[in-house]
PDB file of N, CA and C in Angstrom:
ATOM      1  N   UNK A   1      -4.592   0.513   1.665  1.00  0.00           N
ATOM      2  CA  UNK A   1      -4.969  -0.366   2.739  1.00  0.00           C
ATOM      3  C   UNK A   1      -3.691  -0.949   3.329  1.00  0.00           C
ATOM      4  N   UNK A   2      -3.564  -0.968   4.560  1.00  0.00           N
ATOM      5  CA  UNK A   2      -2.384  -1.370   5.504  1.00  0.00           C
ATOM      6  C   UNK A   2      -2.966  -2.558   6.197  1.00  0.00           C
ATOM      7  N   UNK A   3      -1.585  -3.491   5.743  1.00  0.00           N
ATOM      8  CA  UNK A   3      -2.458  -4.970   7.123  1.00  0.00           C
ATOM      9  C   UNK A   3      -0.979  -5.251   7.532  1.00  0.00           C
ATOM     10  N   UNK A   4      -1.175  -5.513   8.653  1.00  0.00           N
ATOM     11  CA  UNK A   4      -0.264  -6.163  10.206  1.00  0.00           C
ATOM     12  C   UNK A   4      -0.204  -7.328   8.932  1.00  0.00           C
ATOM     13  N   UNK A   5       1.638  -7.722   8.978  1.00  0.00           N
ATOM     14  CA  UNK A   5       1.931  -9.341   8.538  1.00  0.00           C
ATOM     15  C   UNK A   5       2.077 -10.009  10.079  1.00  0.00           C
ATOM     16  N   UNK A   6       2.486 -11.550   9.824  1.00  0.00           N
ATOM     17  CA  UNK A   6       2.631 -12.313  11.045  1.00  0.00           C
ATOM     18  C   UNK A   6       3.991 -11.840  11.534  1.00  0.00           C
ATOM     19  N   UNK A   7       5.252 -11.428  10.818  1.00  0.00           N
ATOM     20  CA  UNK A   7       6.501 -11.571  10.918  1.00  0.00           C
ATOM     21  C   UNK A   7       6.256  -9.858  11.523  1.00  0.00           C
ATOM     22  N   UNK A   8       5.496  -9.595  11.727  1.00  0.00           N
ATOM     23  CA  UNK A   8       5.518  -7.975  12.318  1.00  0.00           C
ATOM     24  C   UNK A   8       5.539  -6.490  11.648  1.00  0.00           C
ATOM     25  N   UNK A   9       6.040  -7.058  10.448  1.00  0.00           N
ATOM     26  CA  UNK A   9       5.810  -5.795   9.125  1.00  0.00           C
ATOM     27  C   UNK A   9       4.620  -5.287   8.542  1.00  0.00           C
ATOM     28  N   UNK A  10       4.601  -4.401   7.955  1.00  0.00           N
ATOM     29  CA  UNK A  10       3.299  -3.981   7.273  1.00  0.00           C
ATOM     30  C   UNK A  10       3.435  -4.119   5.851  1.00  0.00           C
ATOM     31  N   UNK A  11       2.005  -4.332   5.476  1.00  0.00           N
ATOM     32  CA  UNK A  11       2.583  -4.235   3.851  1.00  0.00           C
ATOM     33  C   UNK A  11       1.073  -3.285   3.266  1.00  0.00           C
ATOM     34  N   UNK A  12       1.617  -2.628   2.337  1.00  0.00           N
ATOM     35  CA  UNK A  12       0.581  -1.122   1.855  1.00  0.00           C
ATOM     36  C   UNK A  12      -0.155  -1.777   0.565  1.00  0.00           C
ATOM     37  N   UNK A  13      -1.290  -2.359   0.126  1.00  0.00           N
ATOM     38  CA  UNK A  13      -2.284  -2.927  -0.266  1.00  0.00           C
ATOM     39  C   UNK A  13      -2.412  -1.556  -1.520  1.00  0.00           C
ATOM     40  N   UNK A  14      -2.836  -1.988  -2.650  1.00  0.00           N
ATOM     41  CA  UNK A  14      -4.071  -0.782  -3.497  1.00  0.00           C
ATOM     42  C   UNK A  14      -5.239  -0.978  -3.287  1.00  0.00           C
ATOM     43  N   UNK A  15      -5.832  -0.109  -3.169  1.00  0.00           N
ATOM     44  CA  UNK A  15      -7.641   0.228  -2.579  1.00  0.00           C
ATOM     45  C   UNK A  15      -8.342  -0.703  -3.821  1.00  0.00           C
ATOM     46  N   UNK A  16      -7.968  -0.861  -4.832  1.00  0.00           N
ATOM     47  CA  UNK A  16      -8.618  -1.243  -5.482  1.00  0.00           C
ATOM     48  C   UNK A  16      -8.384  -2.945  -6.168  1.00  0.00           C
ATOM     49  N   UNK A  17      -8.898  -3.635  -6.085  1.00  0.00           N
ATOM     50  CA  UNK A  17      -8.899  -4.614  -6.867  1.00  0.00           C
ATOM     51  C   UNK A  17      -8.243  -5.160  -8.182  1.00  0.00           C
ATOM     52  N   UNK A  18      -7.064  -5.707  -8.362  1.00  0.00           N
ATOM     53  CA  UNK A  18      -6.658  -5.965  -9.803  1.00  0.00           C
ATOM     54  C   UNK A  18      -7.217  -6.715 -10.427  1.00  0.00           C
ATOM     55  N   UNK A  19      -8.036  -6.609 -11.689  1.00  0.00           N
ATOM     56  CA  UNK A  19      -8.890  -7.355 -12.235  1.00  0.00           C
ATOM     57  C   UNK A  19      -8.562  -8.586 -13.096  1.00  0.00           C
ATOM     58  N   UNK A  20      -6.976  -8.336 -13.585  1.00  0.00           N
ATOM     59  CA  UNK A  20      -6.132  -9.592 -13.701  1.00  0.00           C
ATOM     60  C   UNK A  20      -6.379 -10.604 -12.797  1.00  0.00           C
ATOM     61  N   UNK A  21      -5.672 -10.112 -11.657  1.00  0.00           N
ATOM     62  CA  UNK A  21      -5.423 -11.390 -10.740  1.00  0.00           C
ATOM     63  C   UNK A  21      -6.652 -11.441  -9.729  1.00  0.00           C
ATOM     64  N   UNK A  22      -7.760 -10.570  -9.610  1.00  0.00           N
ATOM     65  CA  UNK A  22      -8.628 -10.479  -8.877  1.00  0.00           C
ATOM     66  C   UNK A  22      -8.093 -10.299  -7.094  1.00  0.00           C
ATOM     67  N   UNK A  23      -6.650  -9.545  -7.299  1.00  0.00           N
ATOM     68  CA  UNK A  23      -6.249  -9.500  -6.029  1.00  0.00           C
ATOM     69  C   UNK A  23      -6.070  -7.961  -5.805  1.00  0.00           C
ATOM     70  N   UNK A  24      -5.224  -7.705  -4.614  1.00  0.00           N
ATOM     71  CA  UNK A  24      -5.118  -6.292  -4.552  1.00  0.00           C
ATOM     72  C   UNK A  24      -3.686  -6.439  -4.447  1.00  0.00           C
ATOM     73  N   UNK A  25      -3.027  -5.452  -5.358  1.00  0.00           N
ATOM     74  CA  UNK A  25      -1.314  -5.241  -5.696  1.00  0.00           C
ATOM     75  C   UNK A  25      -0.805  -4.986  -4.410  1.00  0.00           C
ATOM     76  N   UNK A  26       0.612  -5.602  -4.274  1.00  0.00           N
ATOM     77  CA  UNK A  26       1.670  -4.802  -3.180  1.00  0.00           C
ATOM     78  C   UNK A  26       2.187  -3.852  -3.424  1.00  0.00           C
ATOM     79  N   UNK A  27       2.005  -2.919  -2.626  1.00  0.00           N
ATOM     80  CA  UNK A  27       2.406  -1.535  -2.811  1.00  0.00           C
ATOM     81  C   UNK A  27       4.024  -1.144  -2.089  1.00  0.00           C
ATOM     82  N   UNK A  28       4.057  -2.370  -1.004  1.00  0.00           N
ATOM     83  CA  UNK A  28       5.228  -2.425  -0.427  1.00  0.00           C
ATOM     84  C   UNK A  28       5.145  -2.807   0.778  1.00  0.00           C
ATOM     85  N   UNK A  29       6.529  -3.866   1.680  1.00  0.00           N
ATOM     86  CA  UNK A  29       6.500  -3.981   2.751  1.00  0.00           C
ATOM     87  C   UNK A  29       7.467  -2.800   3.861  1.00  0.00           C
ATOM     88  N   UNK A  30       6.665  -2.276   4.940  1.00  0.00           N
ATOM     89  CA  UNK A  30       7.620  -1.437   6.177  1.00  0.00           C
ATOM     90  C   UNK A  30       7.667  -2.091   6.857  1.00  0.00           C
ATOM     91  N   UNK A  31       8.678  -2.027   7.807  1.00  0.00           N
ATOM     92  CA  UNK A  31       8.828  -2.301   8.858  1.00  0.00           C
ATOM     93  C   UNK A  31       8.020  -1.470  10.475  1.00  0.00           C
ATOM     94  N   UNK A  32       7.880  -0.381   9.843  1.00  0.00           N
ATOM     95  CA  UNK A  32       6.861   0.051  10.563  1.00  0.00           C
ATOM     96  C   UNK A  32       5.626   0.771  10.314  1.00  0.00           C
ATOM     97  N   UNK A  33       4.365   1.089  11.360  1.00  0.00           N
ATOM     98  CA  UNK A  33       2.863   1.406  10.487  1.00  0.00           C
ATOM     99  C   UNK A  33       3.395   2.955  10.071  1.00  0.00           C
ATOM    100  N   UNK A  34       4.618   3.678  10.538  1.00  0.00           N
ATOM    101  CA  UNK A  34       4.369   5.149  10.316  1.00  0.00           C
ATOM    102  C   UNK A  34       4.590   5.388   8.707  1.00  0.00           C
ATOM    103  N   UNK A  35       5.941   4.293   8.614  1.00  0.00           N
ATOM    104  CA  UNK A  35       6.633   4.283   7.376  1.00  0.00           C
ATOM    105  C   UNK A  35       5.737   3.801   6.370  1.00  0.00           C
ATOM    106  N   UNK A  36       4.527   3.076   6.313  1.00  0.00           N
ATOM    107  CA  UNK A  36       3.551   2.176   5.440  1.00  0.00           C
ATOM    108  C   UNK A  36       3.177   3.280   5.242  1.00  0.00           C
ATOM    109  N   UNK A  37       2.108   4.146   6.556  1.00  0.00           N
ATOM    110  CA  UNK A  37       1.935   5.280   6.245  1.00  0.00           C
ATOM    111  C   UNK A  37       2.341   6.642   5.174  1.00  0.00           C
ATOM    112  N   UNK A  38       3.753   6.841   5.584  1.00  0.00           N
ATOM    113  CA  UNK A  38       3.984   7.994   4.786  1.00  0.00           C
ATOM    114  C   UNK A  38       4.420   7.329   3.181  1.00  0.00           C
ATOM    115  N   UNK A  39       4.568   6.062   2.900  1.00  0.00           N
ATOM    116  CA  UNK A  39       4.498   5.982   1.377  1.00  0.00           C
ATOM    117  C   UNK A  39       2.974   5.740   1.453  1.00  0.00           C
ATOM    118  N   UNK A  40       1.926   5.332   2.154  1.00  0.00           N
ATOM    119  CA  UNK A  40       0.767   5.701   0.932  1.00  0.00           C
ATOM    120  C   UNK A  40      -0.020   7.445   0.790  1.00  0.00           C
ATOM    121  N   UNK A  41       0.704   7.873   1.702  1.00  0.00           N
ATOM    122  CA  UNK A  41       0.532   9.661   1.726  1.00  0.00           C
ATOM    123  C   UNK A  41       1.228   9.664  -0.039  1.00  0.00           C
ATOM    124  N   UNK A  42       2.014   9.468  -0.082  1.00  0.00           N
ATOM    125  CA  UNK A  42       3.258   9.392  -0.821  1.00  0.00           C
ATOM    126  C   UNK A  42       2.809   9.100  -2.323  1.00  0.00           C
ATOM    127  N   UNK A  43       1.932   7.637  -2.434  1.00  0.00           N
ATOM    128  CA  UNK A  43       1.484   7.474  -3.634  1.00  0.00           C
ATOM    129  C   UNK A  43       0.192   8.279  -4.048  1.00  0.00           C
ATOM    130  N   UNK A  44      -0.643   8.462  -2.762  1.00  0.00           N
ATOM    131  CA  UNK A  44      -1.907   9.195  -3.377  1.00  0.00           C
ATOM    132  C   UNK A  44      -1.548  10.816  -4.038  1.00  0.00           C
ATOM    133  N   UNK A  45      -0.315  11.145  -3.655  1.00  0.00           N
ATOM    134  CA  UNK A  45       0.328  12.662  -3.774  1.00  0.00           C
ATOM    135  C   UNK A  45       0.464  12.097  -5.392  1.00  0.00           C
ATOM    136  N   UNK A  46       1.157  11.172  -5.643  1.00  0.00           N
ATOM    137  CA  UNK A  46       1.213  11.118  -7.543  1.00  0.00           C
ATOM    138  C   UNK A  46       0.487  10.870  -7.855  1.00  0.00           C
ATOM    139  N   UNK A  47      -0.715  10.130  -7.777  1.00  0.00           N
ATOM    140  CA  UNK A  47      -1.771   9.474  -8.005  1.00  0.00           C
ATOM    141  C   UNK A  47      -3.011  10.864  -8.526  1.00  0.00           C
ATOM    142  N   UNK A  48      -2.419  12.053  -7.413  1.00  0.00           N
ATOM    143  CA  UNK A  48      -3.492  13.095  -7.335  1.00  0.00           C
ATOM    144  C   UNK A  48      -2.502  14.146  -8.862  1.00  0.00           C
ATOM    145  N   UNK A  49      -1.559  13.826  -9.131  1.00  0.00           N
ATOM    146  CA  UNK A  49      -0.423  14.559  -9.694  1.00  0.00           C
ATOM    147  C   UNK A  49      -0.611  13.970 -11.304  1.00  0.00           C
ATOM    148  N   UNK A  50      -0.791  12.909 -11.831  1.00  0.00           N
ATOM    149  CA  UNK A  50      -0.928  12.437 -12.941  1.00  0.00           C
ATOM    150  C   UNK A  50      -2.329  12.992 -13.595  1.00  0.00           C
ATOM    151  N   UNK A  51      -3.275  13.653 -12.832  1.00  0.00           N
ATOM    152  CA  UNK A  51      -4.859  13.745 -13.664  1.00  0.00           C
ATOM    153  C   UNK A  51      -3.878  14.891 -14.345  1.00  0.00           C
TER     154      UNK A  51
END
């Protein structure tokens, strides 16, 4: 999940819920939506790589 910050950056969310903190982890801030983009291409590629 990608959300617009106020300061103009993006920051890349996990789809899922941390049940610790009942929040959703930072995955990282870009500076732009392409770059947010290609790291969460990026994590679902390991994500699909670890089963």
């Amino acid at each position: 999940m990608i959300r617009k910050l106020k300061s103009g950056k993006y920051r890349l969310y996990s789809r899922k819920i941390d049940p610790r903190t009942n929040k959703r982890r930072n995955l990282g801030t870009f500076d732009t939506l392409d770059a947010a983009k290609q790291h969460e291409k990026e994590v679902q590629f390991f994500k699909g790589q670890k089963n």
